[in-house]
PDB file of N, CA and C in Angstrom:
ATOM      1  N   UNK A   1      44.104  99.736  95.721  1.00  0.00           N
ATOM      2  CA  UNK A   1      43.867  98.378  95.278  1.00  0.00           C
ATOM      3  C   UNK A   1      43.781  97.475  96.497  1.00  0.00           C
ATOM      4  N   UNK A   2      43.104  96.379  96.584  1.00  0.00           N
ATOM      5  CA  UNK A   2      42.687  95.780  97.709  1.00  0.00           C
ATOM      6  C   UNK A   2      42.559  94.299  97.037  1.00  0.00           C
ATOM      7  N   UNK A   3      42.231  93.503  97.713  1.00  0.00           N
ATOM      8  CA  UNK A   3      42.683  91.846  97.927  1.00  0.00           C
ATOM      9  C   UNK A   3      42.254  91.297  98.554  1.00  0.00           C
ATOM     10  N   UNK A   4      41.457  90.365  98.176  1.00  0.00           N
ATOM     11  CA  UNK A   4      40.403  89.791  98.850  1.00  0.00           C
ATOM     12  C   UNK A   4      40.345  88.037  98.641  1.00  0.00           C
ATOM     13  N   UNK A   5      40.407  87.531  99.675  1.00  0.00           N
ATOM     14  CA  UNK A   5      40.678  85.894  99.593  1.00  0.00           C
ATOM     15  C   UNK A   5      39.765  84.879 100.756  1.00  0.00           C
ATOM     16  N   UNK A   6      38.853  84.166  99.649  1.00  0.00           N
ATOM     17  CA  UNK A   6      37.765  83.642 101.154  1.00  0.00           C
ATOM     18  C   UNK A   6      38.557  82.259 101.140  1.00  0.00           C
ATOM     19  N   UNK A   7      38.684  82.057 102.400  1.00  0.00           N
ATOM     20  CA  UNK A   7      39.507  80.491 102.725  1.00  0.00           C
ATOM     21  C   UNK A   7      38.673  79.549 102.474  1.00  0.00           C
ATOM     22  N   UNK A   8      39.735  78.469 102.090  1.00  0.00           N
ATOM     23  CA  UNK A   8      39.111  77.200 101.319  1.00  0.00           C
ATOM     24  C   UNK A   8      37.795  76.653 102.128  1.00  0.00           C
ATOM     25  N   UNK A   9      38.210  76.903 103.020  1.00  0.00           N
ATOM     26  CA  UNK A   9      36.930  75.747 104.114  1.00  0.00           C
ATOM     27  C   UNK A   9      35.752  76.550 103.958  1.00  0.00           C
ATOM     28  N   UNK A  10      35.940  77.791 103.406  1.00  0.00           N
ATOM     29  CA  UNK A  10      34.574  78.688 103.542  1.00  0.00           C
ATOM     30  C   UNK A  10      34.049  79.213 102.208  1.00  0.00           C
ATOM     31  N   UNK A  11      34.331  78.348 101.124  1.00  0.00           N
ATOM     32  CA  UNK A  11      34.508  78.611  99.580  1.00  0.00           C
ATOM     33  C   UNK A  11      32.921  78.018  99.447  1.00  0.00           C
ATOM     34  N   UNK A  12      31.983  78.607  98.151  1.00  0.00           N
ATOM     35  CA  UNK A  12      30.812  78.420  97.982  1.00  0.00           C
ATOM     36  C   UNK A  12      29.520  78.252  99.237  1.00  0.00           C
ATOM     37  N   UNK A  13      30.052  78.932 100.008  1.00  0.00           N
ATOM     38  CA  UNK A  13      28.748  79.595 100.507  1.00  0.00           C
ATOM     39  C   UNK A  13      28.326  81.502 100.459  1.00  0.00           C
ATOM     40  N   UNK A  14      28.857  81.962  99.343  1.00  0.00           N
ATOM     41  CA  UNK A  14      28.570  83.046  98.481  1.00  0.00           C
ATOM     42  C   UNK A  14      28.791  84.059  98.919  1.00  0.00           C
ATOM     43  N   UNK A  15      30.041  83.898 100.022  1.00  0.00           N
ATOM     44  CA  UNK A  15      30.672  85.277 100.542  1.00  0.00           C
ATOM     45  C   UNK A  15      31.401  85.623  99.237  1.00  0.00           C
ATOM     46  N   UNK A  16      31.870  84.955  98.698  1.00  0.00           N
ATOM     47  CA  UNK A  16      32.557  85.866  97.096  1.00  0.00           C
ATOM     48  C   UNK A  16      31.502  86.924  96.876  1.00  0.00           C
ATOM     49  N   UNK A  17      30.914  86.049  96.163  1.00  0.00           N
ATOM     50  CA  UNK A  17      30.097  86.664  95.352  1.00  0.00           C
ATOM     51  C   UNK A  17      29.193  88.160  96.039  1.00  0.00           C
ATOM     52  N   UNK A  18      28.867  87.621  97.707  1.00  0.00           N
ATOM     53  CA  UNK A  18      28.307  88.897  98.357  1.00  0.00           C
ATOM     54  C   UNK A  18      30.102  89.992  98.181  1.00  0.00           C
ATOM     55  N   UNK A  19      31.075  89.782  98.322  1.00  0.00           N
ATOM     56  CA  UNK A  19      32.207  90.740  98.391  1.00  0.00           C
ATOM     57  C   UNK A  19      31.883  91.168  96.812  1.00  0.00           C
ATOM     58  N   UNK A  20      32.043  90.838  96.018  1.00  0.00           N
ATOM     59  CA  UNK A  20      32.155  91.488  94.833  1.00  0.00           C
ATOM     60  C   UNK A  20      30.953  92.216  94.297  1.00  0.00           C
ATOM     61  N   UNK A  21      29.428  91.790  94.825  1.00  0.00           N
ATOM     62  CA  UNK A  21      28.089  92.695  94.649  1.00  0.00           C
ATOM     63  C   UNK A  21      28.636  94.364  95.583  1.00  0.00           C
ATOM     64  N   UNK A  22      29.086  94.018  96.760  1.00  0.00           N
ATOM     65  CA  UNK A  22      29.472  94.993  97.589  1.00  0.00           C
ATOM     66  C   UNK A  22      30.028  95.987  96.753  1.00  0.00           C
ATOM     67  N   UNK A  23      31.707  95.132  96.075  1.00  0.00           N
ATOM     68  CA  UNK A  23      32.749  96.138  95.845  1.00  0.00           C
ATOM     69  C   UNK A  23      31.856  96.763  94.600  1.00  0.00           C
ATOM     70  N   UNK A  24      30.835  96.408  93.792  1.00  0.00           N
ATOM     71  CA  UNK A  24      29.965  96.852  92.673  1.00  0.00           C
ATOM     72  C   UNK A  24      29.260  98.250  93.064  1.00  0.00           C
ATOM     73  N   UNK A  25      28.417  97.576  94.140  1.00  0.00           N
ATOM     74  CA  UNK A  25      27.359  98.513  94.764  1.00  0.00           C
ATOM     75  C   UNK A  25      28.206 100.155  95.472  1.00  0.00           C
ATOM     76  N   UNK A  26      29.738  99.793  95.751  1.00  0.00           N
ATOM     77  CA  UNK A  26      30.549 100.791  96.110  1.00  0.00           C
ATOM     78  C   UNK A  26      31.114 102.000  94.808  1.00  0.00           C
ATOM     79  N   UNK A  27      31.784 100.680  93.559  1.00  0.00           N
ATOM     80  CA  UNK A  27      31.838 101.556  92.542  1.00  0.00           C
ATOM     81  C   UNK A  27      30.783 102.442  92.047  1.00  0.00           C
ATOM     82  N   UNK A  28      29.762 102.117  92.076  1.00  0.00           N
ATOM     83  CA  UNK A  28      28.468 102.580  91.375  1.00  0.00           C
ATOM     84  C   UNK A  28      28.093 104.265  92.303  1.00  0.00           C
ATOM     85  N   UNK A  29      28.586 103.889  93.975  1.00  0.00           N
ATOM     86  CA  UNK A  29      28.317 105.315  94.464  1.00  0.00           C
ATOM     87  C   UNK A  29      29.069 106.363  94.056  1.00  0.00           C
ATOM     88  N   UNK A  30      30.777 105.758  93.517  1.00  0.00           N
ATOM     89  CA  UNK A  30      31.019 106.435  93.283  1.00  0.00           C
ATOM     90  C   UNK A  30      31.602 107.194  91.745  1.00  0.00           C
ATOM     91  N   UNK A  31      30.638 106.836  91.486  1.00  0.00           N
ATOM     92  CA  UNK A  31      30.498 107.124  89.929  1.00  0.00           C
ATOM     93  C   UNK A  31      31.314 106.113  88.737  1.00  0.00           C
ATOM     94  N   UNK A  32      31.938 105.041  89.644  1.00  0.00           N
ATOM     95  CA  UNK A  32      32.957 104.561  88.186  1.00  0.00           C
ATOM     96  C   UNK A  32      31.900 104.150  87.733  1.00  0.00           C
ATOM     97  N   UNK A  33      32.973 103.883  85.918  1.00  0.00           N
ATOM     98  CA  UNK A  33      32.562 103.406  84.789  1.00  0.00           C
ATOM     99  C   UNK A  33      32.494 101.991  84.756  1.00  0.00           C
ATOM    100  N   UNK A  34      33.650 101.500  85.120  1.00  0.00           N
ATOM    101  CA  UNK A  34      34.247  99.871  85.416  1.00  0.00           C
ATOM    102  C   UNK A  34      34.683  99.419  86.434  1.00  0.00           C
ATOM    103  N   UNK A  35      34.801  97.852  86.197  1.00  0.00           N
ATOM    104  CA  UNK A  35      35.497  97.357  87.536  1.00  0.00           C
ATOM    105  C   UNK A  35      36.393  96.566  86.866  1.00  0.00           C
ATOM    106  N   UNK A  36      37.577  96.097  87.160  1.00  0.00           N
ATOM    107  CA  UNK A  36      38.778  95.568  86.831  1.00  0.00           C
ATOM    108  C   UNK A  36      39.414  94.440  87.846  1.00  0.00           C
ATOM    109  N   UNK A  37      39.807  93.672  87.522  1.00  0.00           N
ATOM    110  CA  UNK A  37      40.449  92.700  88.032  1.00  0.00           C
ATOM    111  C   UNK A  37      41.689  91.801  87.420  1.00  0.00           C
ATOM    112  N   UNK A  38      41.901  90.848  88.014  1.00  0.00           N
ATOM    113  CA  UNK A  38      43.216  90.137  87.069  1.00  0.00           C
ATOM    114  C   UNK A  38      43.161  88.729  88.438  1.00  0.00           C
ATOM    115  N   UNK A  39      42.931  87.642  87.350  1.00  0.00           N
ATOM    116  CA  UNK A  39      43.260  86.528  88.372  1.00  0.00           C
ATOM    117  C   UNK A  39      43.681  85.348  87.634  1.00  0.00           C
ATOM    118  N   UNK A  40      43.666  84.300  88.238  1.00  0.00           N
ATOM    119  CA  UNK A  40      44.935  83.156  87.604  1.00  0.00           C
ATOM    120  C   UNK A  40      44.222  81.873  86.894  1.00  0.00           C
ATOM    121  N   UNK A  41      44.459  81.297  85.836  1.00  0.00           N
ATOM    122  CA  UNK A  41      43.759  80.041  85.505  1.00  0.00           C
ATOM    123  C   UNK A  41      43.497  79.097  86.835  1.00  0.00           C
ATOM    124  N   UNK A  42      44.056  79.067  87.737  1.00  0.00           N
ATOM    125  CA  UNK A  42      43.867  78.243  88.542  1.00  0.00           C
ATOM    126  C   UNK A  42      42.901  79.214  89.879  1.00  0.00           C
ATOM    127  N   UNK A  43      42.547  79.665  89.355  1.00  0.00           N
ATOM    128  CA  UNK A  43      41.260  80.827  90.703  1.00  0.00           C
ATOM    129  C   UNK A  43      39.989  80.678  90.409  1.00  0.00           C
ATOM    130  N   UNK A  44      39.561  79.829  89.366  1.00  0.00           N
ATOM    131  CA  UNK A  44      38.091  79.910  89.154  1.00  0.00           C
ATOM    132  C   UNK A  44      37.477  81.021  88.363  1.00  0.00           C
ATOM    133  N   UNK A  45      38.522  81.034  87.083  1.00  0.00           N
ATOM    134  CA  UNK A  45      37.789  82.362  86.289  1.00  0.00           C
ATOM    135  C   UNK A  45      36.501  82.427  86.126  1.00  0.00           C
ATOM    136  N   UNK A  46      35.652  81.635  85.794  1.00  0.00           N
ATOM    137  CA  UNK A  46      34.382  81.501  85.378  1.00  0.00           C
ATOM    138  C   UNK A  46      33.679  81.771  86.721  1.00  0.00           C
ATOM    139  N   UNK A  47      34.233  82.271  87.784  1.00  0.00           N
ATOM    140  CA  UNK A  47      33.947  82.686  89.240  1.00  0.00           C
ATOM    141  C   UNK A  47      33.233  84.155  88.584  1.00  0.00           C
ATOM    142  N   UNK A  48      34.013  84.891  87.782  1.00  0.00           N
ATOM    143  CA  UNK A  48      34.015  86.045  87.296  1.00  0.00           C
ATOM    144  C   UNK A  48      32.878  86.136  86.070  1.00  0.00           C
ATOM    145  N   UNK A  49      33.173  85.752  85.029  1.00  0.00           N
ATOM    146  CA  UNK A  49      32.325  85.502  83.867  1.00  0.00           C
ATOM    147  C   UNK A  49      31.133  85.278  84.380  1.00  0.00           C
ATOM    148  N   UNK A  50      30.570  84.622  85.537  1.00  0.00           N
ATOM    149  CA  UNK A  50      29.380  84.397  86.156  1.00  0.00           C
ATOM    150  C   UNK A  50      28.855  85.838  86.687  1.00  0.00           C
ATOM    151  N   UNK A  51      29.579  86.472  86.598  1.00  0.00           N
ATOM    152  CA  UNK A  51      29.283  88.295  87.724  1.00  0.00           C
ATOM    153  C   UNK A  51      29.436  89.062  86.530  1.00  0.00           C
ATOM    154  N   UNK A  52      29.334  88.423  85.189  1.00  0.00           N
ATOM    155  CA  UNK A  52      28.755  89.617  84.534  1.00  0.00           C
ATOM    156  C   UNK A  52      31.213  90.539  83.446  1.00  0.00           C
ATOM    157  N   UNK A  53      31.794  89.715  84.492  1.00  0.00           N
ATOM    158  CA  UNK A  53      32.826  90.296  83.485  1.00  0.00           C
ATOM    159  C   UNK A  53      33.474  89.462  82.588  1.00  0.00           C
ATOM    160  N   UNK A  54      33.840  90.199  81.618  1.00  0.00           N
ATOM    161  CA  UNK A  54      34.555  89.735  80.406  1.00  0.00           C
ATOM    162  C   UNK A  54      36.251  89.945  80.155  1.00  0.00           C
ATOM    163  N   UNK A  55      36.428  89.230  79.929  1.00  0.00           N
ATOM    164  CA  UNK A  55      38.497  88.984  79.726  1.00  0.00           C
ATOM    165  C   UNK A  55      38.506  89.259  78.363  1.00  0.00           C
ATOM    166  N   UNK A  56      39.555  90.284  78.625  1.00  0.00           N
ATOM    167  CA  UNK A  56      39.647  91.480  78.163  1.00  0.00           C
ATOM    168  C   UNK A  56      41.045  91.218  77.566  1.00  0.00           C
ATOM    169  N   UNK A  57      41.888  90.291  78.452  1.00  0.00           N
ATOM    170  CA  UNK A  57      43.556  90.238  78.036  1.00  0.00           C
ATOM    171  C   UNK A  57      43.824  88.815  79.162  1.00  0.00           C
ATOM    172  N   UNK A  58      44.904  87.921  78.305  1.00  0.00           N
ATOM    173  CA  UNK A  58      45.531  86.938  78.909  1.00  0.00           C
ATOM    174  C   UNK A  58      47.271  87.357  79.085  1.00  0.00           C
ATOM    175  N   UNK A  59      47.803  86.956  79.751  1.00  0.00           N
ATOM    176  CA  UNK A  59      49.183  86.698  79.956  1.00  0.00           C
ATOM    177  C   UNK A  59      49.605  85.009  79.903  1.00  0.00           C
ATOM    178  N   UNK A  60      50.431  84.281  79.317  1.00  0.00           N
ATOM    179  CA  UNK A  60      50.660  83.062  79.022  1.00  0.00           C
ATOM    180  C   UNK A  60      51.822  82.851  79.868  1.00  0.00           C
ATOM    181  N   UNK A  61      51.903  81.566  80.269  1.00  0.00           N
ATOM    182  CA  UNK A  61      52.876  80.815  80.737  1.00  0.00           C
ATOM    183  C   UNK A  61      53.557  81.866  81.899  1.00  0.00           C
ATOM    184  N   UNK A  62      52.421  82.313  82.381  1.00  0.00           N
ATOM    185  CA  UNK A  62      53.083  83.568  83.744  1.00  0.00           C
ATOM    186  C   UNK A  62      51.587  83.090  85.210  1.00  0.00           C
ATOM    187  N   UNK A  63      51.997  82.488  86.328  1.00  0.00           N
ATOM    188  CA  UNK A  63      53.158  81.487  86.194  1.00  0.00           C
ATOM    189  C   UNK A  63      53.208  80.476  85.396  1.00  0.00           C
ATOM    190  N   UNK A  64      54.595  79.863  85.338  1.00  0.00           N
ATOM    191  CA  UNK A  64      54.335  79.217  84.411  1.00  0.00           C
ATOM    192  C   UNK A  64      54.130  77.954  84.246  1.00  0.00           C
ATOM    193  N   UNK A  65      52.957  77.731  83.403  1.00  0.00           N
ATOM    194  CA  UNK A  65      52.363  76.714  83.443  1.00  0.00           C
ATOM    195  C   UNK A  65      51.667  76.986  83.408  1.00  0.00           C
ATOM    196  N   UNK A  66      50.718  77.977  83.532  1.00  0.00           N
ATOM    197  CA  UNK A  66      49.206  78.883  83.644  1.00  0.00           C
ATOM    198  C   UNK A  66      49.032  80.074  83.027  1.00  0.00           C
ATOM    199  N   UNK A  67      48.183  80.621  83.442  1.00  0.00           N
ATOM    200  CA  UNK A  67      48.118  82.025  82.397  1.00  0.00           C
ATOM    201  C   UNK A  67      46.999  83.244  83.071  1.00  0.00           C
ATOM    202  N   UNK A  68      47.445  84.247  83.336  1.00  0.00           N
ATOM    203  CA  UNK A  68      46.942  85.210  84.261  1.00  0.00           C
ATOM    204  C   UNK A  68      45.434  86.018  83.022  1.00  0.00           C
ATOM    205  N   UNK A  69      44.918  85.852  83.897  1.00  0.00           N
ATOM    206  CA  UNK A  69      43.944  86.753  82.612  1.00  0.00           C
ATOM    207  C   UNK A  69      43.157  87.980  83.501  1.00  0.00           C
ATOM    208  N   UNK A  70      42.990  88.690  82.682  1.00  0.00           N
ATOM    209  CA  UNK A  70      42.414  89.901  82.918  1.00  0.00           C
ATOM    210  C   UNK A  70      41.094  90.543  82.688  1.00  0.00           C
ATOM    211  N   UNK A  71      40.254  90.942  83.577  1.00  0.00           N
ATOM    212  CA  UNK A  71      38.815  91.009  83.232  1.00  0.00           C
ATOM    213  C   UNK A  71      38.283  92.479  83.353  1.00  0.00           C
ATOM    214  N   UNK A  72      37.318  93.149  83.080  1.00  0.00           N
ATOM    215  CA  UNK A  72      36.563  93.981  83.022  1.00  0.00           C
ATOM    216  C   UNK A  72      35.077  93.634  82.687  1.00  0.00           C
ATOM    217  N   UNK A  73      34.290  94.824  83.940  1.00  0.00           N
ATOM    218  CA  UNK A  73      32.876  94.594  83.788  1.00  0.00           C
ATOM    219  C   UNK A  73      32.374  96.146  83.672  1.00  0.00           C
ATOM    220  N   UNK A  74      31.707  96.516  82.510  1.00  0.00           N
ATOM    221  CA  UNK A  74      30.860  97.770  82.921  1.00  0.00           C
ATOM    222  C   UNK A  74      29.639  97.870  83.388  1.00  0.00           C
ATOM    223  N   UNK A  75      30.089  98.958  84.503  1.00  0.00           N
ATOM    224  CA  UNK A  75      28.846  98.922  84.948  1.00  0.00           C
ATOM    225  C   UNK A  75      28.197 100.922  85.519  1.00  0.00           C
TER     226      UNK A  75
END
């Protein structure tokens, strides 16, 4: 499992999005089915939903005050 965080000052110029085509283009060599993740109401879920994955499961008031949700994309 690995972890990946682009710093604020360098947010929307589409290194996300190139890291996560990558980590795609990697699953795909090696045969997975899915890709999985888990990130926080406050991370820009719809960061995700834009790349194609769907939340799959929430966690509430963890932390609290927010709510962790959980995504999957097949691919």
């Amino acid at each position: 499992m690995k972890t990946f965080v682009v710093k604020q000052e360098n947010r929307n110029e589409g290194i996300g999005r190139q890291l996560m085509l990558e980590a795609e283009k990697e699953a795909k060599k090696r045969n997975c089915r899915y890709l999985s993740l888990d990130t926080f109401s406050f991370q820009s879920p719809l960061f995700y939903e834009k790349l194609g994955f769907k939340k799959i499961g929430t966690e509430t008031d963890f932390p609290k005050g927010y709510e962790k949700y959980y995504y999957q994309k097949k691919i």
